[in-house]
C-alpha atoms as a PDB file:
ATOM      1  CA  UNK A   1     -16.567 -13.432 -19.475  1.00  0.00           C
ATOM      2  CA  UNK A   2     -14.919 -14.906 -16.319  1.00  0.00           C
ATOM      3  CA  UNK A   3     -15.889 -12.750 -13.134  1.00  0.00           C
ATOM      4  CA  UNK A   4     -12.286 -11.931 -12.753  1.00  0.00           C
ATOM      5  CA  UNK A   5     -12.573 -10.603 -16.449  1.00  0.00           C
ATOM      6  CA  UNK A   6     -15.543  -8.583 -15.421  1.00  0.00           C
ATOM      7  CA  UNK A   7     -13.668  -7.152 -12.715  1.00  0.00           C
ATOM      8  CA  UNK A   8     -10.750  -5.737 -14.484  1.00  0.00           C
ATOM      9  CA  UNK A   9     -13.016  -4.508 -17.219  1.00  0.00           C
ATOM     10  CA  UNK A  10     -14.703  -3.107 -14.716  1.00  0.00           C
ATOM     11  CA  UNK A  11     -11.426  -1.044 -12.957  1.00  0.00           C
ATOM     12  CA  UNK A  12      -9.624   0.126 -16.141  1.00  0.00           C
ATOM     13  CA  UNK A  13     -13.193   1.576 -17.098  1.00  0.00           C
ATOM     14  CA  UNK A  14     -12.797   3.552 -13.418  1.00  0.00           C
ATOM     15  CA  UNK A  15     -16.472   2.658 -12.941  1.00  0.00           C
ATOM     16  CA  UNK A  16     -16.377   2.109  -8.517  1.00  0.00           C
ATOM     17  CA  UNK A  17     -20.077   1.443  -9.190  1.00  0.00           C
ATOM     18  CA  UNK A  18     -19.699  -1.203 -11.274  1.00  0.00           C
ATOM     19  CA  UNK A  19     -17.270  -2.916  -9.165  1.00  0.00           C
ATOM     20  CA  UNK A  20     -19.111  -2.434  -6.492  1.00  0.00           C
ATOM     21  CA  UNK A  21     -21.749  -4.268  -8.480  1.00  0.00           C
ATOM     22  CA  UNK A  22     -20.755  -7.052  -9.233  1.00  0.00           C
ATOM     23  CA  UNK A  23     -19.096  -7.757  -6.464  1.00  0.00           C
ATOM     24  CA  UNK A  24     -22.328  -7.091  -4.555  1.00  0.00           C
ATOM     25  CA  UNK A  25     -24.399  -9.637  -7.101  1.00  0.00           C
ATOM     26  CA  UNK A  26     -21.696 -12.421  -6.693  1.00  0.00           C
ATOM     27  CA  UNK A  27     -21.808 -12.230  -3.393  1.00  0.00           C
ATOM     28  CA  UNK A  28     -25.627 -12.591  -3.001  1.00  0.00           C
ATOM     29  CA  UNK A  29     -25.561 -15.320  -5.690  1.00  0.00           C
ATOM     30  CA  UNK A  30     -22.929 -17.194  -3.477  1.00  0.00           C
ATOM     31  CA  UNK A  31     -20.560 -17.086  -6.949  1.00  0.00           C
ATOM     32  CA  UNK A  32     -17.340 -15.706  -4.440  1.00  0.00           C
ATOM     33  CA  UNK A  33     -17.214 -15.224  -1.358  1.00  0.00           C
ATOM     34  CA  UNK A  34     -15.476 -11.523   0.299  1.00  0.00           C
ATOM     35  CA  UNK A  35     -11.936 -13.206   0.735  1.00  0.00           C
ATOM     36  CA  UNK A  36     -11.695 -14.995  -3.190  1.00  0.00           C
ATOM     37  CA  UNK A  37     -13.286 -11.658  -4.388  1.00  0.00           C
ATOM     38  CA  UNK A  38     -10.502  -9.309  -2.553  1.00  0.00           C
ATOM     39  CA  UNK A  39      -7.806 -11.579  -4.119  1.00  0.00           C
ATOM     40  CA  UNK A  40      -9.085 -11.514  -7.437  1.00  0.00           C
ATOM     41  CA  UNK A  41      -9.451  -7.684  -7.274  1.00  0.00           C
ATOM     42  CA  UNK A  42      -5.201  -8.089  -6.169  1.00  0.00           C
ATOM     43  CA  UNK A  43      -4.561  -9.848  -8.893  1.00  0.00           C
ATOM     44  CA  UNK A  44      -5.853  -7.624 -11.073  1.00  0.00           C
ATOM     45  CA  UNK A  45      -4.064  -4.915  -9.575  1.00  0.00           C
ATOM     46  CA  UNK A  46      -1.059  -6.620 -10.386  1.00  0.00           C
ATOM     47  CA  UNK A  47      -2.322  -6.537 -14.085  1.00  0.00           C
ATOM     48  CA  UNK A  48      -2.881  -2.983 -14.075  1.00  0.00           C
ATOM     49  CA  UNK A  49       0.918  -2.608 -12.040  1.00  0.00           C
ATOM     50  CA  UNK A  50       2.254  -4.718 -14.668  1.00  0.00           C
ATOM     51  CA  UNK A  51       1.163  -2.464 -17.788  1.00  0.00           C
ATOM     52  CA  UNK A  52       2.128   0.768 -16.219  1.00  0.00           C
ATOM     53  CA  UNK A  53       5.485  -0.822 -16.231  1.00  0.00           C
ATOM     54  CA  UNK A  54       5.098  -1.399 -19.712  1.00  0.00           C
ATOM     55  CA  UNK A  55       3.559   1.875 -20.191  1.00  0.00           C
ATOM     56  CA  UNK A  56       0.226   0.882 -21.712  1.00  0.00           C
ATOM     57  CA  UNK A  57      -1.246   3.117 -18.971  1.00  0.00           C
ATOM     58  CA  UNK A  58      -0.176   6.047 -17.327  1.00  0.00           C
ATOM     59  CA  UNK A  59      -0.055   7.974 -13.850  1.00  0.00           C
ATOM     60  CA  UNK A  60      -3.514   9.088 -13.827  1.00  0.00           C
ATOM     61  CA  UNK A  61      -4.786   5.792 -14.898  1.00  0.00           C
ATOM     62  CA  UNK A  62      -2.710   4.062 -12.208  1.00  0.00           C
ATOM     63  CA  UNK A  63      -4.418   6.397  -9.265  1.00  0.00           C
ATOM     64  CA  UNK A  64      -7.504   5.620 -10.729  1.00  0.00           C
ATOM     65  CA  UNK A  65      -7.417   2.118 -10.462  1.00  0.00           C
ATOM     66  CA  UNK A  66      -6.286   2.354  -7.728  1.00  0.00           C
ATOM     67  CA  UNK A  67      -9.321   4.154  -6.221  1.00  0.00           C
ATOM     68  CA  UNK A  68     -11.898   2.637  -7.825  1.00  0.00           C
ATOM     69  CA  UNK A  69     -10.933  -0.274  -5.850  1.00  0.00           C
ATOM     70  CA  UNK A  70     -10.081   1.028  -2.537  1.00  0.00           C
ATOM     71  CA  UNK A  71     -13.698   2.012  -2.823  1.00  0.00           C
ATOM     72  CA  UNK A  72     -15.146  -1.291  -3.178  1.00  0.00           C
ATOM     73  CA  UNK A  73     -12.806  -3.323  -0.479  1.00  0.00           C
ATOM     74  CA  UNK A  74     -13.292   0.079   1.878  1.00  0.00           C
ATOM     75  CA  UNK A  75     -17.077   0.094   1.760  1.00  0.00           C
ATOM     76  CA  UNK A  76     -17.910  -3.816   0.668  1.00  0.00           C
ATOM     77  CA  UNK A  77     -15.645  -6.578   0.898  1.00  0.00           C
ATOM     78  CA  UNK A  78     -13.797  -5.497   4.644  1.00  0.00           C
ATOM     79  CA  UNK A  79     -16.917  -4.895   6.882  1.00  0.00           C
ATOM     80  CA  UNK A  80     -18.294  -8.104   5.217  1.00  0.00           C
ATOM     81  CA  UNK A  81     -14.861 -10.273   6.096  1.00  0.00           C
ATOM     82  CA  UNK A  82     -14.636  -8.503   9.666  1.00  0.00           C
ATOM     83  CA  UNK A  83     -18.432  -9.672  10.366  1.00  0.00           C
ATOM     84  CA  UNK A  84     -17.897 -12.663   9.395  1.00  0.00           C
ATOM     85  CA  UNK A  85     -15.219 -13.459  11.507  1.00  0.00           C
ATOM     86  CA  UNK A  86     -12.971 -14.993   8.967  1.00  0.00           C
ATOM     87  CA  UNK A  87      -9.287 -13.510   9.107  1.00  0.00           C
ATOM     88  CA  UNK A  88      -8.217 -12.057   6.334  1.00  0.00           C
ATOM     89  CA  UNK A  89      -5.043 -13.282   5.002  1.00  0.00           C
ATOM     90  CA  UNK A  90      -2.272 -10.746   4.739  1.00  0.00           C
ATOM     91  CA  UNK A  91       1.242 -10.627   3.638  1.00  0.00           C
ATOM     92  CA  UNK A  92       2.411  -7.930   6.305  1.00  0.00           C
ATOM     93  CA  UNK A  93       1.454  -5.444   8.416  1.00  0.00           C
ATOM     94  CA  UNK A  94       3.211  -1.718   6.856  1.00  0.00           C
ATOM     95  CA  UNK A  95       2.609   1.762   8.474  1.00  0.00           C
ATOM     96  CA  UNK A  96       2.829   4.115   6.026  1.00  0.00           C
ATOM     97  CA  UNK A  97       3.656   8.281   6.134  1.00  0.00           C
ATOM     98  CA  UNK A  98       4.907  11.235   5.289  1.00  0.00           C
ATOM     99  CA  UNK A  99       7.704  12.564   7.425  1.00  0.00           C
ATOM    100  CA  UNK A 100       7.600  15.267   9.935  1.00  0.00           C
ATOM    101  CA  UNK A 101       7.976  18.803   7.881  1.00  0.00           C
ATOM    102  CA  UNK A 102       6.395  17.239   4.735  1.00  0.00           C
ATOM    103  CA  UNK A 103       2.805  17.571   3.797  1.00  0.00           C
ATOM    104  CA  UNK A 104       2.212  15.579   0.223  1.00  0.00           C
ATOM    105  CA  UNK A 105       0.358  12.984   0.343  1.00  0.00           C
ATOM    106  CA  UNK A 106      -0.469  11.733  -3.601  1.00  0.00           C
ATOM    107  CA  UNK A 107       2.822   9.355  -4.184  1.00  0.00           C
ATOM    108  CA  UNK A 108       2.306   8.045  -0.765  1.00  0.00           C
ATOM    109  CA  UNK A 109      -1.109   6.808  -0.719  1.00  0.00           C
ATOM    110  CA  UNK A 110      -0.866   5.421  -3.982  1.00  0.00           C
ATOM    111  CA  UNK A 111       1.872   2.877  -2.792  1.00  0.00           C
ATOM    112  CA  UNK A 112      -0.856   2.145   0.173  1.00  0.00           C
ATOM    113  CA  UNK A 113      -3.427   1.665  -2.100  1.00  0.00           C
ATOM    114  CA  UNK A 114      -1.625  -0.675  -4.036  1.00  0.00           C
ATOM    115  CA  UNK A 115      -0.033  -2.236  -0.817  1.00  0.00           C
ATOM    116  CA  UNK A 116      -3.423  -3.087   0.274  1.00  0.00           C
ATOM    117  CA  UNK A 117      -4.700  -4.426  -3.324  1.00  0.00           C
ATOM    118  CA  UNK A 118      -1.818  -6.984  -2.932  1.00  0.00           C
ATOM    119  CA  UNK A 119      -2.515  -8.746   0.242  1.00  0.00           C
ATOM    120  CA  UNK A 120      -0.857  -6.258   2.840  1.00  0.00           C
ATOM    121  CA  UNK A 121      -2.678  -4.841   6.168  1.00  0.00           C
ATOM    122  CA  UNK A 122      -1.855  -0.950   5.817  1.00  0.00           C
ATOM    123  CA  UNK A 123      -1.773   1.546   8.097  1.00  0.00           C
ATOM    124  CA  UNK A 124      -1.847   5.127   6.681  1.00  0.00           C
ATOM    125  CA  UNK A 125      -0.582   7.790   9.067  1.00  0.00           C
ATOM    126  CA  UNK A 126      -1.205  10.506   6.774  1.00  0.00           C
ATOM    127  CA  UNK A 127       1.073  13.323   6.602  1.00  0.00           C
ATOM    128  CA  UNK A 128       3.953  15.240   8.877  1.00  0.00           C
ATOM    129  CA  UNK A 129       4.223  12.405  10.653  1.00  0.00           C
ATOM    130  CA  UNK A 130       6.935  12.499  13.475  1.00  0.00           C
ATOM    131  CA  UNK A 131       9.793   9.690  14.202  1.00  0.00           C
ATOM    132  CA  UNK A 132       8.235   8.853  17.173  1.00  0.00           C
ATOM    133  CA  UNK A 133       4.552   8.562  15.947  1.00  0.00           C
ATOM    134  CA  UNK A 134       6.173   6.498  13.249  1.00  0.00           C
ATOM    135  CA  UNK A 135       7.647   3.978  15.832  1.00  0.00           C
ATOM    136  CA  UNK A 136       4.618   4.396  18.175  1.00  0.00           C
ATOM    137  CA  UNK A 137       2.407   3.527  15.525  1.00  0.00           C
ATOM    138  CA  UNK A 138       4.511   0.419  14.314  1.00  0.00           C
ATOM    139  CA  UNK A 139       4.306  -0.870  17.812  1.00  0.00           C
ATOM    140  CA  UNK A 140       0.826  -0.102  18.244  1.00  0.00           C
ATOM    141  CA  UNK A 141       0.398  -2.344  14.884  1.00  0.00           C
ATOM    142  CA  UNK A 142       2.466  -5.183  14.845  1.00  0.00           C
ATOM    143  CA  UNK A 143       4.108  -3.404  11.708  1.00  0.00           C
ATOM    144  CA  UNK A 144       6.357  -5.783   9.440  1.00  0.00           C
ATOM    145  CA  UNK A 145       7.578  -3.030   7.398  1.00  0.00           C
ATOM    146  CA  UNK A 146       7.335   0.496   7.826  1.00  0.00           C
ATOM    147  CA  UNK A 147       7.129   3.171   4.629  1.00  0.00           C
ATOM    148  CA  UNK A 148       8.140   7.223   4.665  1.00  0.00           C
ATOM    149  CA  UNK A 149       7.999   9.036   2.371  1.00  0.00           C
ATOM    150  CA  UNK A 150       9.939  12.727   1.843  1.00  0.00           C
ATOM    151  CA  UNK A 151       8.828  14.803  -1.246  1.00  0.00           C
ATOM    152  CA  UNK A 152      11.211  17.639   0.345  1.00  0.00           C
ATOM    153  CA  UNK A 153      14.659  17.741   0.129  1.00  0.00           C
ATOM    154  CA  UNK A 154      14.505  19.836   3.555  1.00  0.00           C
ATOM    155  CA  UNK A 155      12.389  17.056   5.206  1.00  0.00           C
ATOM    156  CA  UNK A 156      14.530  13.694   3.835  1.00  0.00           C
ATOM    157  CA  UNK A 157      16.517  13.529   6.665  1.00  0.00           C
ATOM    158  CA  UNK A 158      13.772  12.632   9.300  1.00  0.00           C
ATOM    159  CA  UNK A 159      14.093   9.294   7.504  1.00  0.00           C
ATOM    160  CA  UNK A 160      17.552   9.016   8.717  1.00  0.00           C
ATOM    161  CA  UNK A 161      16.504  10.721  11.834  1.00  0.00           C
ATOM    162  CA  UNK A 162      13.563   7.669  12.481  1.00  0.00           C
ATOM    163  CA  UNK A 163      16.494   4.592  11.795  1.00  0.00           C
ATOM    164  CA  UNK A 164      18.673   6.413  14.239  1.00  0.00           C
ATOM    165  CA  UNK A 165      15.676   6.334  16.795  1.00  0.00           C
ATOM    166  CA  UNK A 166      15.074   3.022  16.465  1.00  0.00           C
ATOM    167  CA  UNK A 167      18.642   2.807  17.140  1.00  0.00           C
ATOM    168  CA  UNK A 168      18.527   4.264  20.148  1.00  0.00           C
ATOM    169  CA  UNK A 169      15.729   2.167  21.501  1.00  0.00           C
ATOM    170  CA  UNK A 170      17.172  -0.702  20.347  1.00  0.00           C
ATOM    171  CA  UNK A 171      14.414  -2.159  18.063  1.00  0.00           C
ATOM    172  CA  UNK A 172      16.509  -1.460  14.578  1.00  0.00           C
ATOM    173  CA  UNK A 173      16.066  -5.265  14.118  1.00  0.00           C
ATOM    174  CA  UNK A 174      12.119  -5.332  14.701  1.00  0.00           C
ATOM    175  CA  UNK A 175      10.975  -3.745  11.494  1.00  0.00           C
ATOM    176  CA  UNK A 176      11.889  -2.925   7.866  1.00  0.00           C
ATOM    177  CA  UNK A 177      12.236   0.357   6.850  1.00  0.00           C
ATOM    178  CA  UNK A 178      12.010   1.517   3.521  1.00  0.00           C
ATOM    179  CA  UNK A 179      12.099   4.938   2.473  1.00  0.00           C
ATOM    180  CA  UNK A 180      10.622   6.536  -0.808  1.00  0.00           C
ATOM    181  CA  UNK A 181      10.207  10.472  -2.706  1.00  0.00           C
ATOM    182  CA  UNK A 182      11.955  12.166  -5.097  1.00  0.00           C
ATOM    183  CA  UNK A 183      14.755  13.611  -3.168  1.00  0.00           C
ATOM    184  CA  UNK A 184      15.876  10.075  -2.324  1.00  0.00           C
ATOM    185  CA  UNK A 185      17.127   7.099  -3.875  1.00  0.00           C
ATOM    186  CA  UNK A 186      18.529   3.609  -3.563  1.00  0.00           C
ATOM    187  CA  UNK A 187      21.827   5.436  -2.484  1.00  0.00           C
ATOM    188  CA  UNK A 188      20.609   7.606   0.536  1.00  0.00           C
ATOM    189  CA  UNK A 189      18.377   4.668   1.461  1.00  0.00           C
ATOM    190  CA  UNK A 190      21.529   2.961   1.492  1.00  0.00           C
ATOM    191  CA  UNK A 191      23.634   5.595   3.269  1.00  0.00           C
ATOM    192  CA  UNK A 192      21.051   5.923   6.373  1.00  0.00           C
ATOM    193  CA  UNK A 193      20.722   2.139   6.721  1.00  0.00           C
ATOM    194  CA  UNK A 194      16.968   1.507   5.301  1.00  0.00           C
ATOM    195  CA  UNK A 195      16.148  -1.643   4.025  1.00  0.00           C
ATOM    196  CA  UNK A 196      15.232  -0.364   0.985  1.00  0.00           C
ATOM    197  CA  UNK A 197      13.915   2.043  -1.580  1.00  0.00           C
ATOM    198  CA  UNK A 198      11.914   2.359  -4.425  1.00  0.00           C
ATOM    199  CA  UNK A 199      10.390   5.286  -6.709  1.00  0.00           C
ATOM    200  CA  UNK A 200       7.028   4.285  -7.863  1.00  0.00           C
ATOM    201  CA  UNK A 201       3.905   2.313  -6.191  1.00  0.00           C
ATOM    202  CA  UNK A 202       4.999  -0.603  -8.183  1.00  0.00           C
ATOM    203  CA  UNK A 203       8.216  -0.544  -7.205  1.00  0.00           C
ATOM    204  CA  UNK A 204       7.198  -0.206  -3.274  1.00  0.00           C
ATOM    205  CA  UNK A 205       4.876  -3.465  -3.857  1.00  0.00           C
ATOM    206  CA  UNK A 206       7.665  -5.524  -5.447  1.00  0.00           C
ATOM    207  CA  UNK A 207      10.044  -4.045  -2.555  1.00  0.00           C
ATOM    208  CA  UNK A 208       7.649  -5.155   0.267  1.00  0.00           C
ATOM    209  CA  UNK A 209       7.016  -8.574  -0.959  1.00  0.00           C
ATOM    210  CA  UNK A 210      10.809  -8.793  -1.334  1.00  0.00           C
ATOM    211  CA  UNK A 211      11.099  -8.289   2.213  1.00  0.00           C
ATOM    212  CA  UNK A 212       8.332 -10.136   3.619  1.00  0.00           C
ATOM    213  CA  UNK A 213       9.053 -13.277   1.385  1.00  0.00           C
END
């Protein structure tokens, strides 16, 4: 069994240990090195994307994945690549929240979890996050695209609210904005101007590489 096999044995099983392991053993054994490891671990998040699509898995079994992996790169592979000095090849830089008013978090840091797994830098601002954070933080960042999400139908319109901001400041033209929850869809993203909109974590990851290709 290939070590990429291994892995994604390893993360449909949900086992973080046993990620974590044999990561950690084919790292001491010089078989991969952090970098080839993290973008095996992507591709096999874009395994596990592809059959939710297909629905040989499920919800639950997508946030699992999910964190089983985060684990690993969180605790392992990252403080390893940042020691080492090597830079860590990314497809974008995306700041990630839930608006001002709005508190879940679930759908939201799924899409950065799977973000992340697939070669993007995120930056997850948690929840009842303001317009202004939003564009502070994007700044602060270097932020290619930037993600809120509104579970509330009360709360959707700080995402027209933000795009209106930037606006303002005149900066609508630095960043991609894409907006996500179930209130919304590809029409309202449409209507306040976002670059774009999807429903699902998988969606969000095809969206993103859309934009950034």
């Amino acid at each position: 069994m290939s070590l990429k096999e291994q892995l994604q044995t390893a993360v449909l099983d949900f086992d973080e240990n046993k990620v974590k392991s044999i990561c950690k053993t084919s790292l001491d054994n010089k078989q991969a090195t952090a970098v080839e490891l993290l973008r095996m671990i992507g591709d096999v998040m874009k395994q596990v994307g592809d059959r939710f699509e297909k629905e040989e898995i499920f919800l639950p079994e997508l946030i699992a994945a999910a964190n089983t992996v985060k684990v690993t790169i969180d605790e392992l592979l990252d403080p390893i690549i940042r020691e080492s000095g090597v830079k860590k090849e990314t497809k974008g830089v995306v700041v990630l929240g839930t608006v001002e008013g709005d508190i879940h978090s679930i759908g939201k840091d799924l899409v950065g979890s799977f973000l992340f797994a697939n070669g993007f830098e995120v930056h997850n601002l948690g929840v009842d996050v303001a317009p202004e954070m939003f564009l502070e933080k994007a700044e602060e960042f270097g932020a290619t695209i930037i993600g809120m999400s509104a579970l509330l139908s009360i709360s959707m319109d700080i995402q027209r609210k933000f795009i209106e901001l930037l606006k303002r400041e005149g900066k609508r033209d630095k960043f991609k904005v894409v907006v996500g929850g179930a209130p919304t869809s590809e029409d309202w993203a449409k209507n306040i101007g976002a670059d774009g909109w999807a429903d699902d974590a998988i969606g969000a990851v095809k969206l993103c590489l859309g934009l950034v290709s």
